[in-house]
Protein backbone atom coordinates (compact mmCIF):
# COMPACT_ATOMS: atom_id res chain seq x y z
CA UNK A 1 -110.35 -0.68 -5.92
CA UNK A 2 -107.29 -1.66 -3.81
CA UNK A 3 -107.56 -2.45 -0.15
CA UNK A 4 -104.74 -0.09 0.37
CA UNK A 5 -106.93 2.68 -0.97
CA UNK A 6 -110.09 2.12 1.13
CA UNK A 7 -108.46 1.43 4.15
CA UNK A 8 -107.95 5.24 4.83
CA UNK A 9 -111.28 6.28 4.52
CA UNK A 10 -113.30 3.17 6.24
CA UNK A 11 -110.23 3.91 9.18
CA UNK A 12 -110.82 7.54 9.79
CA UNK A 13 -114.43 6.60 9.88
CA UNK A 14 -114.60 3.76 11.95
CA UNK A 15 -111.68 5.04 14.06
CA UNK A 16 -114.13 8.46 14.49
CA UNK A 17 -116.95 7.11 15.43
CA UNK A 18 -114.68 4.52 17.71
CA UNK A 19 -113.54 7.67 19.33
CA UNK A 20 -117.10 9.25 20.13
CA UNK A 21 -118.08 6.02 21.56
CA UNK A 22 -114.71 5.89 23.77
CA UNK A 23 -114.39 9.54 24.55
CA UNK A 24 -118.82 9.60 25.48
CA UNK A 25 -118.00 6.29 27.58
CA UNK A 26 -115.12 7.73 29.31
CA UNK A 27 -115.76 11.09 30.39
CA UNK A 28 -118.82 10.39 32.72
CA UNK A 29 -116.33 7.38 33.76
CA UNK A 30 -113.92 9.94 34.95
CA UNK A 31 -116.66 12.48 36.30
């Protein structure tokens, strides 16, 4: 298995769970 082919599906992963963190971190921030 190619890095190429699971760097799409470790990305939208991590990236989602990097944006749940973010978006629950900033939202009370801006509250």
């Amino acid at each position: 298995m190619s890095r190429a082919d699971m760097l799409p599906g470790q990305c939208s992963l991590y990236q989602g769970q990097a944006a749940t963190a973010t978006y629950q971190k900033t939202v009370p921030a801006r509250r």
